[in-house]
Structure formats: structure tokens, C-alpha cells
PDB file of N, CA and C in Angstrom:
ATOM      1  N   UNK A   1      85.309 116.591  86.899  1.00  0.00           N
ATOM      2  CA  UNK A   1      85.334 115.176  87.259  1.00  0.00           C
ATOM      3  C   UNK A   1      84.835 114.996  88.692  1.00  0.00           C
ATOM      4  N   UNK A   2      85.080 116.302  89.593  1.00  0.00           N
ATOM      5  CA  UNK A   2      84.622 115.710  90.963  1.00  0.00           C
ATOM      6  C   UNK A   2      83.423 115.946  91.030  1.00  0.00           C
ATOM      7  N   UNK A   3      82.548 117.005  90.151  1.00  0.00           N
ATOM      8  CA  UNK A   3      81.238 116.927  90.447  1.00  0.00           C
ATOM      9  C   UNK A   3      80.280 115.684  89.675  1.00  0.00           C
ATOM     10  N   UNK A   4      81.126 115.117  88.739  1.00  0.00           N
ATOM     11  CA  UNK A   4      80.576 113.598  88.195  1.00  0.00           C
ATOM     12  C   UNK A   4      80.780 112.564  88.524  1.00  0.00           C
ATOM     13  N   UNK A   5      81.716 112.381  89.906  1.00  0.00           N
ATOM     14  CA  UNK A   5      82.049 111.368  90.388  1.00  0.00           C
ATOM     15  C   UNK A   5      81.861 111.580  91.697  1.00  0.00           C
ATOM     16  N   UNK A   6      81.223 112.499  92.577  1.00  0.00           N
ATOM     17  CA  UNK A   6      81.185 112.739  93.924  1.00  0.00           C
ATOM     18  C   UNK A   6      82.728 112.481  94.414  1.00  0.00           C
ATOM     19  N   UNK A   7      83.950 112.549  94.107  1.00  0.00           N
ATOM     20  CA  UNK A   7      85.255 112.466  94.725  1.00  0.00           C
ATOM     21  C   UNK A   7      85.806 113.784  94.678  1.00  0.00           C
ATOM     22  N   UNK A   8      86.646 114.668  95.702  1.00  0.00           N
ATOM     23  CA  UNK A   8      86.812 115.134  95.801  1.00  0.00           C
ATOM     24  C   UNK A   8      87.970 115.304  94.758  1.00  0.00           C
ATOM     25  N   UNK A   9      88.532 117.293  94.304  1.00  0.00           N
ATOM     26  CA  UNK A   9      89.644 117.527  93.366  1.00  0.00           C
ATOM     27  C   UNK A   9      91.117 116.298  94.148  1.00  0.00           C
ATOM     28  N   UNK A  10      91.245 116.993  96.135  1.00  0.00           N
ATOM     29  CA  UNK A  10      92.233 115.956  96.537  1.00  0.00           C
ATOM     30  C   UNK A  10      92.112 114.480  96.182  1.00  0.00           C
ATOM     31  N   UNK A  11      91.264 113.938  96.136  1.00  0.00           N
ATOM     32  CA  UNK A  11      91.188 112.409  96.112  1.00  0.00           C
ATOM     33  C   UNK A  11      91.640 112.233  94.872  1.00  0.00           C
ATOM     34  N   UNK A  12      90.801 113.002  93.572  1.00  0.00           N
ATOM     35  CA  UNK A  12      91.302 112.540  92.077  1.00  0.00           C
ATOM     36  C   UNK A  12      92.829 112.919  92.382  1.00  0.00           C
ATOM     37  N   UNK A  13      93.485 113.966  92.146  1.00  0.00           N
ATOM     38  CA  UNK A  13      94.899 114.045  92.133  1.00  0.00           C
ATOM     39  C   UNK A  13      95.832 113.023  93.023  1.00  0.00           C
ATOM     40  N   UNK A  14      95.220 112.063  94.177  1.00  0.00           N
ATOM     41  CA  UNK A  14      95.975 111.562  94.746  1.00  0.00           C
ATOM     42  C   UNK A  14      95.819 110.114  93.333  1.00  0.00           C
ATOM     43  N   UNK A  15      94.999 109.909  93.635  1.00  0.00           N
ATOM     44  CA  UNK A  15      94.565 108.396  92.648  1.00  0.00           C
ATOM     45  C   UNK A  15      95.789 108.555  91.645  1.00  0.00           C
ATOM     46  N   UNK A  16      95.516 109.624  90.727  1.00  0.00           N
ATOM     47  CA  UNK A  16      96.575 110.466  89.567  1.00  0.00           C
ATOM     48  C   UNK A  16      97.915 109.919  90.293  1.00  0.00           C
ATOM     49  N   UNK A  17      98.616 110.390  91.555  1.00  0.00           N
ATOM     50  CA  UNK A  17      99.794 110.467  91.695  1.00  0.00           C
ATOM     51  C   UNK A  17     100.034 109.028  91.972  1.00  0.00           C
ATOM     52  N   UNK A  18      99.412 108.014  92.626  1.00  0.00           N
ATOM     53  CA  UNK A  18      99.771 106.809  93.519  1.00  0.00           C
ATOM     54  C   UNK A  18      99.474 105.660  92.054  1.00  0.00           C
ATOM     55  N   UNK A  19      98.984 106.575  90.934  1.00  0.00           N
ATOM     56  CA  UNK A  19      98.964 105.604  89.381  1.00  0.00           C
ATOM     57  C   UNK A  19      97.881 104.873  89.519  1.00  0.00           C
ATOM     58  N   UNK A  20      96.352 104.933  89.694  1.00  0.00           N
ATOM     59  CA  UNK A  20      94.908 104.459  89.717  1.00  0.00           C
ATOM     60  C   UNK A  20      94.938 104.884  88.668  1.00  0.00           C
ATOM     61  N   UNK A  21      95.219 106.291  88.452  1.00  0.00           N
ATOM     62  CA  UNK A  21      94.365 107.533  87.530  1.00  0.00           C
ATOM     63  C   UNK A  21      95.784 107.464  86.785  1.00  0.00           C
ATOM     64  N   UNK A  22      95.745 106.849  85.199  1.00  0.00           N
ATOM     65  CA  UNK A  22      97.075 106.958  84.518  1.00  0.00           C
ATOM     66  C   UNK A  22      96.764 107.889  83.170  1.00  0.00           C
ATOM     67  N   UNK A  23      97.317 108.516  82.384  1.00  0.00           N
ATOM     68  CA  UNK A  23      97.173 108.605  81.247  1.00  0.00           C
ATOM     69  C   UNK A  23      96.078 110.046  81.058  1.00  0.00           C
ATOM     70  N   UNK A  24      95.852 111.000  81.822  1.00  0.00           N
ATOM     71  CA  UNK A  24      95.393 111.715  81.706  1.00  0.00           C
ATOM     72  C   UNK A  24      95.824 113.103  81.405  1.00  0.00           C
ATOM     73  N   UNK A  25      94.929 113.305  79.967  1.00  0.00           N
ATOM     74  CA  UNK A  25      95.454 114.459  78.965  1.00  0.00           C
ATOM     75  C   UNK A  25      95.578 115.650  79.593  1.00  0.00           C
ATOM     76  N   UNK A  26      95.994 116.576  79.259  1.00  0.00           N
ATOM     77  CA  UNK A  26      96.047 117.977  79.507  1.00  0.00           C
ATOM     78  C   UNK A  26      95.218 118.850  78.434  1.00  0.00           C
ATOM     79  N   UNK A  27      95.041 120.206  79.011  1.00  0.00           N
ATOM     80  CA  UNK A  27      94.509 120.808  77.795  1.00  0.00           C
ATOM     81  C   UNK A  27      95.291 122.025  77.575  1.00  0.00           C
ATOM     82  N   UNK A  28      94.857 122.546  76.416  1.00  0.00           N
ATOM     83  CA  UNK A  28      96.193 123.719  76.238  1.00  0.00           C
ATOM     84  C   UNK A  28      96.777 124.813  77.571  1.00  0.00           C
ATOM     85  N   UNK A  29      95.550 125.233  78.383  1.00  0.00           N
ATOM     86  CA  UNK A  29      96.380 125.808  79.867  1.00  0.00           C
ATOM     87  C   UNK A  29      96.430 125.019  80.665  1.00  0.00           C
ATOM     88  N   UNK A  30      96.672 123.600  80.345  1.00  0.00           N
ATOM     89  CA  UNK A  30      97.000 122.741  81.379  1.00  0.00           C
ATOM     90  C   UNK A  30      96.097 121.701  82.425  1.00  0.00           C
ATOM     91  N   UNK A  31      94.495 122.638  81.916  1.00  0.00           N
ATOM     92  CA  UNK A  31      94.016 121.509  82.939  1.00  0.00           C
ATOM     93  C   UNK A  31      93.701 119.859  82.273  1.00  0.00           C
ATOM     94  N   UNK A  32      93.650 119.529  83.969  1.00  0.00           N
ATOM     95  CA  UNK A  32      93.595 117.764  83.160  1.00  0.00           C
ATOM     96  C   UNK A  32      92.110 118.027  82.459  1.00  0.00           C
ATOM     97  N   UNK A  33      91.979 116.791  80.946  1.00  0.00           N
ATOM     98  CA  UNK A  33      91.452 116.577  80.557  1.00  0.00           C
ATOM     99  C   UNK A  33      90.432 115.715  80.546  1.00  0.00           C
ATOM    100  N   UNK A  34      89.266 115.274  81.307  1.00  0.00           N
ATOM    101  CA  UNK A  34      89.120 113.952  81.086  1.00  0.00           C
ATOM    102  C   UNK A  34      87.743 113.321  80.183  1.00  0.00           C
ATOM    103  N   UNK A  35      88.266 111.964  79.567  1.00  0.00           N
ATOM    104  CA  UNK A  35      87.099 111.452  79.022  1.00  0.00           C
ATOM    105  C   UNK A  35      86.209 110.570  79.496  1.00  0.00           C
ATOM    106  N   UNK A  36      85.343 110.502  78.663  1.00  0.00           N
ATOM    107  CA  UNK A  36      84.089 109.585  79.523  1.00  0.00           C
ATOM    108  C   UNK A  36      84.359 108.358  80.358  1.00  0.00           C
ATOM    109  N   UNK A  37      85.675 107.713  79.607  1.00  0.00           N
ATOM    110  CA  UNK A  37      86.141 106.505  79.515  1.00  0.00           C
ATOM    111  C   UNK A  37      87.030 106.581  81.161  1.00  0.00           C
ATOM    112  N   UNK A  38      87.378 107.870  81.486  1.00  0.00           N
ATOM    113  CA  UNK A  38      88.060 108.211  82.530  1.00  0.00           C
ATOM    114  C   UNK A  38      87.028 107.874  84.005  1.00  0.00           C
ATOM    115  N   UNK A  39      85.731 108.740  83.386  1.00  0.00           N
ATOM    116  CA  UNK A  39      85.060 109.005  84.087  1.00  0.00           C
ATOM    117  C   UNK A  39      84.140 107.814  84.857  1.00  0.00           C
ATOM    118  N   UNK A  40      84.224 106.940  83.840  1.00  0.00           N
ATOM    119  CA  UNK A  40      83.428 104.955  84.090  1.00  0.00           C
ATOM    120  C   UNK A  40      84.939 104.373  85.221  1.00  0.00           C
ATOM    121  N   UNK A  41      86.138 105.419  84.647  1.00  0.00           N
ATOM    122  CA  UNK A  41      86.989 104.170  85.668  1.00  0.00           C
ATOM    123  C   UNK A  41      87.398 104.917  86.848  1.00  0.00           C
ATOM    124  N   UNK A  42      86.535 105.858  87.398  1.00  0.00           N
ATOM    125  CA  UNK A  42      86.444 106.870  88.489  1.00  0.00           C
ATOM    126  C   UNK A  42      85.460 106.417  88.943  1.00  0.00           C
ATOM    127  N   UNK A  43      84.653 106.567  88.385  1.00  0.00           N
ATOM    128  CA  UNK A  43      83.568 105.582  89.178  1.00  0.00           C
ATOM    129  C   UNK A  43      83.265 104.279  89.695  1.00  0.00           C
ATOM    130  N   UNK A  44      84.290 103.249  88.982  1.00  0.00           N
ATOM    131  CA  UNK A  44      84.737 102.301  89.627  1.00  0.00           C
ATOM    132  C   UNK A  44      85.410 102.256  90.781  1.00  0.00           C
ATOM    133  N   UNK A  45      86.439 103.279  90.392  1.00  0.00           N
ATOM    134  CA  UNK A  45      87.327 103.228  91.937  1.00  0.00           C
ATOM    135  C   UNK A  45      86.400 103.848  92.872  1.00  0.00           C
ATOM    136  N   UNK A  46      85.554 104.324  92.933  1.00  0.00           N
ATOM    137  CA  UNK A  46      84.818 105.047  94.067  1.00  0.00           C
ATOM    138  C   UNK A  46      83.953 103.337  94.541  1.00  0.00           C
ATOM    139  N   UNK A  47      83.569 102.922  93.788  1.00  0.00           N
ATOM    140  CA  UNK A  47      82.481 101.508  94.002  1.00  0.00           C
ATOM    141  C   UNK A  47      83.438 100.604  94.658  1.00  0.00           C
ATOM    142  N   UNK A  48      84.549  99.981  94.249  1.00  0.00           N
ATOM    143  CA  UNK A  48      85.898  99.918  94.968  1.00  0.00           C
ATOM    144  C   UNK A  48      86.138 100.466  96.652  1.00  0.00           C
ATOM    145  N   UNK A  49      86.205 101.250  96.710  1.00  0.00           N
ATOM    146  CA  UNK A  49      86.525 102.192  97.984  1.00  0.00           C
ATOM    147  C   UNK A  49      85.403 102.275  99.245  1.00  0.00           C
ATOM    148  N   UNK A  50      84.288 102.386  98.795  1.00  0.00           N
ATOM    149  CA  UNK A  50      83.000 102.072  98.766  1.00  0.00           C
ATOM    150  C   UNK A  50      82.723 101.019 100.041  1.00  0.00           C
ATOM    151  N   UNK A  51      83.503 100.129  99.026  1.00  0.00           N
ATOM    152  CA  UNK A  51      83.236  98.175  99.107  1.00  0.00           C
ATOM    153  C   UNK A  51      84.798  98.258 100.181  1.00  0.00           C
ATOM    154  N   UNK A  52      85.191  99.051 100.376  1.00  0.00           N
ATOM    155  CA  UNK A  52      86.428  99.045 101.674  1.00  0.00           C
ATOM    156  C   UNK A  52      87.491  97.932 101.030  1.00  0.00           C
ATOM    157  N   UNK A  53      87.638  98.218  99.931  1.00  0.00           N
ATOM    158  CA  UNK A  53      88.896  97.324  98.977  1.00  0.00           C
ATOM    159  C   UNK A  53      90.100  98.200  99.533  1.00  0.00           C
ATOM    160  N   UNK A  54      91.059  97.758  99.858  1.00  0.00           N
ATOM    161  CA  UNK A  54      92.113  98.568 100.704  1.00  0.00           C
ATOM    162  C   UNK A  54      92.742  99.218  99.202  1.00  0.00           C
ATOM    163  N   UNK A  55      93.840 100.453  99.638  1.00  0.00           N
ATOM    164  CA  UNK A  55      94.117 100.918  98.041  1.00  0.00           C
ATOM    165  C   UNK A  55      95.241 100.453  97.477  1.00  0.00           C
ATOM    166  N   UNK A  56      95.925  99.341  98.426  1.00  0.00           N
ATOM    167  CA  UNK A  56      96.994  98.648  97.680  1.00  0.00           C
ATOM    168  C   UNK A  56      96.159  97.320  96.799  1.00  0.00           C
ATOM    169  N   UNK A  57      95.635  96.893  96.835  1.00  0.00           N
ATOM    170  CA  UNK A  57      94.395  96.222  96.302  1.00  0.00           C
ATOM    171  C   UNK A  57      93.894  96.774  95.026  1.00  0.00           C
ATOM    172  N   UNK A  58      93.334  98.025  95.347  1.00  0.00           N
ATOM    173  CA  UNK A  58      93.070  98.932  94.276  1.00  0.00           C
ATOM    174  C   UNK A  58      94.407  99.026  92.996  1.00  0.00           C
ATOM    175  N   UNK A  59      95.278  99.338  93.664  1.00  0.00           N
ATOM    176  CA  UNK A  59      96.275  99.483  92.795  1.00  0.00           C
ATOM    177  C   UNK A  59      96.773  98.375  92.515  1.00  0.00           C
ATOM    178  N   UNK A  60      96.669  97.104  92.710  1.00  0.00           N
ATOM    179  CA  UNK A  60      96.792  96.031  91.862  1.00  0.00           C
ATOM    180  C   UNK A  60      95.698  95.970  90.697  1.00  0.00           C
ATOM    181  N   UNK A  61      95.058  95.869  91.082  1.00  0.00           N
ATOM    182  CA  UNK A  61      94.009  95.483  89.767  1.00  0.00           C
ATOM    183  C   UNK A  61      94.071  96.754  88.904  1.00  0.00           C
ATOM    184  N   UNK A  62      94.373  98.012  89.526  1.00  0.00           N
ATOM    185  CA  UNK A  62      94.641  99.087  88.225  1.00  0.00           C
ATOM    186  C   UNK A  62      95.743  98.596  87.428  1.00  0.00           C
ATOM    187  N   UNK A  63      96.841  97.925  88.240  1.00  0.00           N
ATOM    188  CA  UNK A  63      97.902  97.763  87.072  1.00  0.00           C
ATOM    189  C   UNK A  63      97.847  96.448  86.510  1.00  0.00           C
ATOM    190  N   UNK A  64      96.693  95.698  87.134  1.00  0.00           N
ATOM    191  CA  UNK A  64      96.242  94.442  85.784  1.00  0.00           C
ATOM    192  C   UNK A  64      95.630  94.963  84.656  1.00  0.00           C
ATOM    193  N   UNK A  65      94.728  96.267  84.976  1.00  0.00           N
ATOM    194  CA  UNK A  65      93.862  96.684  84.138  1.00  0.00           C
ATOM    195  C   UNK A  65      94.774  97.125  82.923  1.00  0.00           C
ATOM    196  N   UNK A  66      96.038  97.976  83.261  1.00  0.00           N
ATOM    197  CA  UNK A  66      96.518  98.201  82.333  1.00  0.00           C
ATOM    198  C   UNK A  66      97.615  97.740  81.590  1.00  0.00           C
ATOM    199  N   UNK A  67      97.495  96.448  81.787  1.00  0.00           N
ATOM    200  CA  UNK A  67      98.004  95.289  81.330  1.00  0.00           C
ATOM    201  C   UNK A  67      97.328  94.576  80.023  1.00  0.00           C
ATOM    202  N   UNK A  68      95.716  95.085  79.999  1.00  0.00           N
ATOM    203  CA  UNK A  68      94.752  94.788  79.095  1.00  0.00           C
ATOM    204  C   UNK A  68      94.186  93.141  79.383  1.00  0.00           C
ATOM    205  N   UNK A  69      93.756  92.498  78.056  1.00  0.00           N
ATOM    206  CA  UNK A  69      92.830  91.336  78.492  1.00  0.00           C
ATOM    207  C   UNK A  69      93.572  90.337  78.690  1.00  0.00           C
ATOM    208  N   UNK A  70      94.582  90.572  78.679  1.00  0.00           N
ATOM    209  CA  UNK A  70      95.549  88.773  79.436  1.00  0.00           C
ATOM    210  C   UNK A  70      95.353  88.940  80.896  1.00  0.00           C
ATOM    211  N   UNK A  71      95.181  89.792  81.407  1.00  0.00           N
ATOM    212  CA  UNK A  71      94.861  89.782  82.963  1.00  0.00           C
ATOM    213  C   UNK A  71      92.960  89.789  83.357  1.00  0.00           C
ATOM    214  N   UNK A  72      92.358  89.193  82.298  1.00  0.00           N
ATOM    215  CA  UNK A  72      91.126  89.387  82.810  1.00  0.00           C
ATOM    216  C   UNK A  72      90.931  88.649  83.672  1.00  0.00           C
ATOM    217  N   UNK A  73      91.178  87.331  83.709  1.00  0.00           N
ATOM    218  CA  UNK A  73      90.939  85.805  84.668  1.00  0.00           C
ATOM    219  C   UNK A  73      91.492  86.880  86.213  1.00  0.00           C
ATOM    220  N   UNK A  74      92.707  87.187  86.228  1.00  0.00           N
ATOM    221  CA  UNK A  74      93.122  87.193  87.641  1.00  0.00           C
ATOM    222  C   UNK A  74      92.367  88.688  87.844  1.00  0.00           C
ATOM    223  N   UNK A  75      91.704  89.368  87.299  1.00  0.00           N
ATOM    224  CA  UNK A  75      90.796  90.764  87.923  1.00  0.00           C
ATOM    225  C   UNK A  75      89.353  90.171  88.258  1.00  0.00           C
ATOM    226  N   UNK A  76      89.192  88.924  87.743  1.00  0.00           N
ATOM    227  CA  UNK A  76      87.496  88.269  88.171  1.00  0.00           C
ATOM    228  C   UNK A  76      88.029  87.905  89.191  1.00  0.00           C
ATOM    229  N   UNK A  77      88.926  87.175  89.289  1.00  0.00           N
ATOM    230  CA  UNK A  77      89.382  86.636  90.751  1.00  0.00           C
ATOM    231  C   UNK A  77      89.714  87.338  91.942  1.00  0.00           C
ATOM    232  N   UNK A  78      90.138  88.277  91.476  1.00  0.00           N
ATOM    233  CA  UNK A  78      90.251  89.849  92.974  1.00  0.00           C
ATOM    234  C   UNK A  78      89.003  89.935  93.023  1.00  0.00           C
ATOM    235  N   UNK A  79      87.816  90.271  92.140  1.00  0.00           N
ATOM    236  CA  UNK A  79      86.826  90.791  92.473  1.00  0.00           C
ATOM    237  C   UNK A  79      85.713  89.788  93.174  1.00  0.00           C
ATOM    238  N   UNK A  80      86.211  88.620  92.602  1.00  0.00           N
ATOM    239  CA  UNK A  80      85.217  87.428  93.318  1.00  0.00           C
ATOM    240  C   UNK A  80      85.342  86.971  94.837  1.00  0.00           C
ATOM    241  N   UNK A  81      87.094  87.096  94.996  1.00  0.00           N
ATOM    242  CA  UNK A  81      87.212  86.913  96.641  1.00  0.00           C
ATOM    243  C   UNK A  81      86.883  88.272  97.161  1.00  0.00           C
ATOM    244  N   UNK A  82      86.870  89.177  96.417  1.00  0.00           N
ATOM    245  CA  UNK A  82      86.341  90.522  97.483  1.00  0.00           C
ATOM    246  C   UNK A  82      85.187  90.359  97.839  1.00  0.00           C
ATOM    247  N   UNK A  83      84.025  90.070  97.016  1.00  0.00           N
ATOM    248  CA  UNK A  83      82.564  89.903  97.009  1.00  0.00           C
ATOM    249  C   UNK A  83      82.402  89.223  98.102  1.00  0.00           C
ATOM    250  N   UNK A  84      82.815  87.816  98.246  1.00  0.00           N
ATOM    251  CA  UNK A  84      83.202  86.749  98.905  1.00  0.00           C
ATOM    252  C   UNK A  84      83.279  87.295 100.495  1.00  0.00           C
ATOM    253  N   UNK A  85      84.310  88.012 100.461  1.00  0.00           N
ATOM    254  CA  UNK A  85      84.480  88.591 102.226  1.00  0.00           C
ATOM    255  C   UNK A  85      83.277  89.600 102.520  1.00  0.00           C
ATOM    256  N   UNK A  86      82.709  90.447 101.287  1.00  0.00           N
ATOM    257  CA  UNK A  86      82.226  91.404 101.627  1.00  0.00           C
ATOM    258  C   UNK A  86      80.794  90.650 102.352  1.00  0.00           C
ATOM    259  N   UNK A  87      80.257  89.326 101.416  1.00  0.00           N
ATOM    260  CA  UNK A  87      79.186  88.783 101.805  1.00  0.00           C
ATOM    261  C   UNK A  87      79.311  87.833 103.140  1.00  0.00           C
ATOM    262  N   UNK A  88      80.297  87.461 103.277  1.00  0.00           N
ATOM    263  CA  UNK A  88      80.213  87.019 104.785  1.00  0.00           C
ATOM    264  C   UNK A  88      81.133  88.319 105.656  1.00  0.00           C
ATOM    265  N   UNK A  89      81.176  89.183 105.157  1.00  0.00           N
ATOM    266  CA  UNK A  89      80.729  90.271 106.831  1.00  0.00           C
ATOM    267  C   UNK A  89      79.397  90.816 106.795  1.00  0.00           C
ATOM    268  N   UNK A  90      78.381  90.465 105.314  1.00  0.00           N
ATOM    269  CA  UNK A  90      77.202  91.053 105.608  1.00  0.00           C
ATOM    270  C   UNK A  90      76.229  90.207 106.261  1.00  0.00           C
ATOM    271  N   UNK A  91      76.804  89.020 106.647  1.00  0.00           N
ATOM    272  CA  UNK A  91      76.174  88.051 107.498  1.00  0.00           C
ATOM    273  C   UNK A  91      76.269  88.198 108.796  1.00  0.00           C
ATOM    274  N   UNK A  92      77.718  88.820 108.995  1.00  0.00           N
ATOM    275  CA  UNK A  92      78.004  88.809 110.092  1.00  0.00           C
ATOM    276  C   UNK A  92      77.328  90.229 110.815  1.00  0.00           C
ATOM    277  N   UNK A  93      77.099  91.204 110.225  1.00  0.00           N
ATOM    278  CA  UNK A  93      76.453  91.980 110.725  1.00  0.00           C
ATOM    279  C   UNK A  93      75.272  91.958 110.962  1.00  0.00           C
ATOM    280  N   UNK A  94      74.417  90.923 109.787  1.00  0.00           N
ATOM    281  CA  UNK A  94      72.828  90.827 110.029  1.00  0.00           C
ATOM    282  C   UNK A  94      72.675  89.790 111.115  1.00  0.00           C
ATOM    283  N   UNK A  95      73.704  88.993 111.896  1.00  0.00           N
ATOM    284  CA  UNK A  95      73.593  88.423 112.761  1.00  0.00           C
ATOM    285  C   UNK A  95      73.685  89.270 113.962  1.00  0.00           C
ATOM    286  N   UNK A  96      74.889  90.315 113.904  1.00  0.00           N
ATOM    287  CA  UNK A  96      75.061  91.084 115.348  1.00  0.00           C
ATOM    288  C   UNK A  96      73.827  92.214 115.233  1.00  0.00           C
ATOM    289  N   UNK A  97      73.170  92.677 114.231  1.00  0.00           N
ATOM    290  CA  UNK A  97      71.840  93.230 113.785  1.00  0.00           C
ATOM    291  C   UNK A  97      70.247  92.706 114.810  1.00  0.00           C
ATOM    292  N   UNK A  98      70.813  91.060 114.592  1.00  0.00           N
ATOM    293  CA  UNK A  98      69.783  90.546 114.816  1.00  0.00           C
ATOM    294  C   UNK A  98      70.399  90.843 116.798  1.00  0.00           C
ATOM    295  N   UNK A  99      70.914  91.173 117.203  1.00  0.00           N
ATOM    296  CA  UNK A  99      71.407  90.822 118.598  1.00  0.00           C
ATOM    297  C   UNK A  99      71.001  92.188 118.934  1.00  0.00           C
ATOM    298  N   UNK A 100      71.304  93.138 118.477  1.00  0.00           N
ATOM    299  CA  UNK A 100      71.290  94.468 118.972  1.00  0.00           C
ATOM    300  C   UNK A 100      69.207  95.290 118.644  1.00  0.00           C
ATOM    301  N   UNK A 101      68.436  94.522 117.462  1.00  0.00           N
ATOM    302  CA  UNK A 101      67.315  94.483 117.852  1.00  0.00           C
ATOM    303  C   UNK A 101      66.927  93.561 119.206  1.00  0.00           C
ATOM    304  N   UNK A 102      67.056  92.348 119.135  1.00  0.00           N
ATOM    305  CA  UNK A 102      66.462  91.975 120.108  1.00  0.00           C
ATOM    306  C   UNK A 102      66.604  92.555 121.582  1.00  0.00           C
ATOM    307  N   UNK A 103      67.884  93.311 121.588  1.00  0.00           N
ATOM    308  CA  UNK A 103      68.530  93.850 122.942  1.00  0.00           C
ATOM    309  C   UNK A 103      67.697  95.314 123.170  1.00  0.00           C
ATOM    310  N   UNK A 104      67.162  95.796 122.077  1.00  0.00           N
ATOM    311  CA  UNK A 104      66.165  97.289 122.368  1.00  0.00           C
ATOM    312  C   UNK A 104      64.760  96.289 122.504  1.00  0.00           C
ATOM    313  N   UNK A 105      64.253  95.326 121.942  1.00  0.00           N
ATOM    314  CA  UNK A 105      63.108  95.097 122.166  1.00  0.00           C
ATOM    315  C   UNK A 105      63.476  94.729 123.899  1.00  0.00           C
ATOM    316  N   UNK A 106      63.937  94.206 124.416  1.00  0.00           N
ATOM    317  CA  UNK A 106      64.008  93.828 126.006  1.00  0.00           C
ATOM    318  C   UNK A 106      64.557  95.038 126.921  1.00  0.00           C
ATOM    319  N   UNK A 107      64.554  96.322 126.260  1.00  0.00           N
ATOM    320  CA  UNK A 107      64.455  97.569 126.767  1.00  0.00           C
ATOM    321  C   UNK A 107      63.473  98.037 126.793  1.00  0.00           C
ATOM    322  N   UNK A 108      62.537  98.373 125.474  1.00  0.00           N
ATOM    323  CA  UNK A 108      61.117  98.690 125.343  1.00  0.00           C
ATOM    324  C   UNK A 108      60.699  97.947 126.627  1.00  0.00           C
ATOM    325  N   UNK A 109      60.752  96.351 126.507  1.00  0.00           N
ATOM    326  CA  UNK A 109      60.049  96.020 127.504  1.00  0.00           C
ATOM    327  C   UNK A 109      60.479  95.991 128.914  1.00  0.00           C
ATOM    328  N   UNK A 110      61.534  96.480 129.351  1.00  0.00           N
ATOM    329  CA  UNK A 110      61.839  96.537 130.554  1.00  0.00           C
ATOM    330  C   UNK A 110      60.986  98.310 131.030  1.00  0.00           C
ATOM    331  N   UNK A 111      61.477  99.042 129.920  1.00  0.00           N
ATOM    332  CA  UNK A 111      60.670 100.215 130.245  1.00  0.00           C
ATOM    333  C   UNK A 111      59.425 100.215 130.019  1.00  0.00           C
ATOM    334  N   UNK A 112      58.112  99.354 129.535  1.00  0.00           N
ATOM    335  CA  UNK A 112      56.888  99.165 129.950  1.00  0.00           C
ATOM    336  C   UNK A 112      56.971  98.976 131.058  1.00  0.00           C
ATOM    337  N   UNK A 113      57.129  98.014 131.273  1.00  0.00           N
ATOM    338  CA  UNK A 113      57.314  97.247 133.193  1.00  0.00           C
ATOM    339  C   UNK A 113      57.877  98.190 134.376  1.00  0.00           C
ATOM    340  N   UNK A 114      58.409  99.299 134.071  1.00  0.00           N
ATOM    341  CA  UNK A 114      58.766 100.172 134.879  1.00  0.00           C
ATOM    342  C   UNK A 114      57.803 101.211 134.956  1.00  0.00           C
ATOM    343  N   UNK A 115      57.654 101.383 133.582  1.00  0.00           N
ATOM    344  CA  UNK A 115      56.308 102.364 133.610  1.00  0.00           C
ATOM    345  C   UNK A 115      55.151 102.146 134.186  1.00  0.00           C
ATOM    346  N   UNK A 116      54.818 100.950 134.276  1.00  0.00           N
ATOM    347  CA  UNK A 116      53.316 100.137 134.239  1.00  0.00           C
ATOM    348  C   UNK A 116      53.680 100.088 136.141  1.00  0.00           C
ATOM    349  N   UNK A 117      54.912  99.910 136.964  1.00  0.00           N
ATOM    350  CA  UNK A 117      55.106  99.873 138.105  1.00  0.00           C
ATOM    351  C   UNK A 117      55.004 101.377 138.883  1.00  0.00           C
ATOM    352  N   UNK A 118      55.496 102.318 137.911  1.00  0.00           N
ATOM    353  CA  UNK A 118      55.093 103.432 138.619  1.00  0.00           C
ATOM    354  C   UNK A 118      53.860 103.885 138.722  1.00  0.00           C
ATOM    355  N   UNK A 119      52.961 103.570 137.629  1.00  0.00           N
ATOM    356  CA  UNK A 119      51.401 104.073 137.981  1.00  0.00           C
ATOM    357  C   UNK A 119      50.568 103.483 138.551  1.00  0.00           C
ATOM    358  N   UNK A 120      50.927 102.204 139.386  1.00  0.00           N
ATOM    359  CA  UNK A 120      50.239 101.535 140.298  1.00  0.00           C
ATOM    360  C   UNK A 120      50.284 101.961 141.371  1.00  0.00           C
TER     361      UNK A 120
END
């Protein structure tokens, strides 16, 4: 699972213990088992984590999830105000983006002008 999900063995076993990761089989010497179906909702939580969804957050919507489809409305709704914040801090960065180019272009050009002063 960790080489199909880029998460480390620690990370899956924590998910497992804190109840993200529920319901996972064993096999006859014991190791966990997992199915594909495991493996789509490992990869969610990584896209999740990703997206800096805090993990008490996480673990709400795992235990809507396994609540089944009467909780679908309120899991669009976690995921829509997450989107929501995620897209206005990506504003907010392409604004401080836009501050921190313009602040090297008026370096470039301070160091022309220094340059251009020493070879005179």
C-alpha cells in the first residue's frame, strides 16, 4: 500500500489507529490486507492532506463516510468550504507572488545600475 500510495508504512498504520483507515482485513500471517477499494480511499486521504485539510477534519468526513449516503450533502459541504479557503489563499499568494516578482525585477535593476556605474 505504501508503494501505491506514496505514504509511508508509519503514516498508513497511524490513519489505521486514529480510524481514517477502518475495516482492514488481515491475511492468514497477519498482514493487513488491502483492496483496491482501500487503496482509492488512501489516496484520497493523501489528496486531503495534500490540500492541508487538518486531520481532525479528515476524520470527520471519514466518519460521515462511514455513515454511507445519508451523509452525502454534509461531505459536499466540507469539501466545498475547503475548496473555498483553499482558492482564496491561492489568491492570496498570487498576489504576494505578484509582490515578490516585482521586488527581484527592481533588484535586477538596481544591479544593472550598479554595474553600468562601475564600468564608467
Amino acid at each position: 500500500m505504501s508503494a501505491l500510495t506514496g505514504l509511508s508504512p508509519y503514516t498508513l498504520r497511524y490513519y489505521e489507529k486514529i480510524g481514517l483507515l477502518t475495516g482492514i482485513a488481515r491475511n492468514d500471517q497477519g498482514y493487513r490486507d488491502y483492496t483496491e477499494q482501500d487503496a482509492e480511499w488512501v489516496r484520497f486521504l493523501k489528496v486531503l492532506r495534500e490540500m492541508d485539510i487538518p486531520i481532525h477534519e479528515m476524520k470527520r468526513y471519514s466518519d460521515l463516510r462511514s455513515q454511507g449516503p445519508s451523509t452525502v450533502k454534509e461531505r459536499r459541504a466540507m469539501l466545498e468550504a475547503h475548496r473555498d479557503r483553499v482558492a482564496r489563499q491561492m489568491e492570496r499568494l498570487e498576489e504576494n507572488m505578484g509582490k515578490v516578482r516585482d521586488k527581484i525585477k527592481l533588484y535586477k535593476q538596481m544591479e544593472k545600475e550598479s554595474e553600468a556605474g562601475r564600468t564608467e
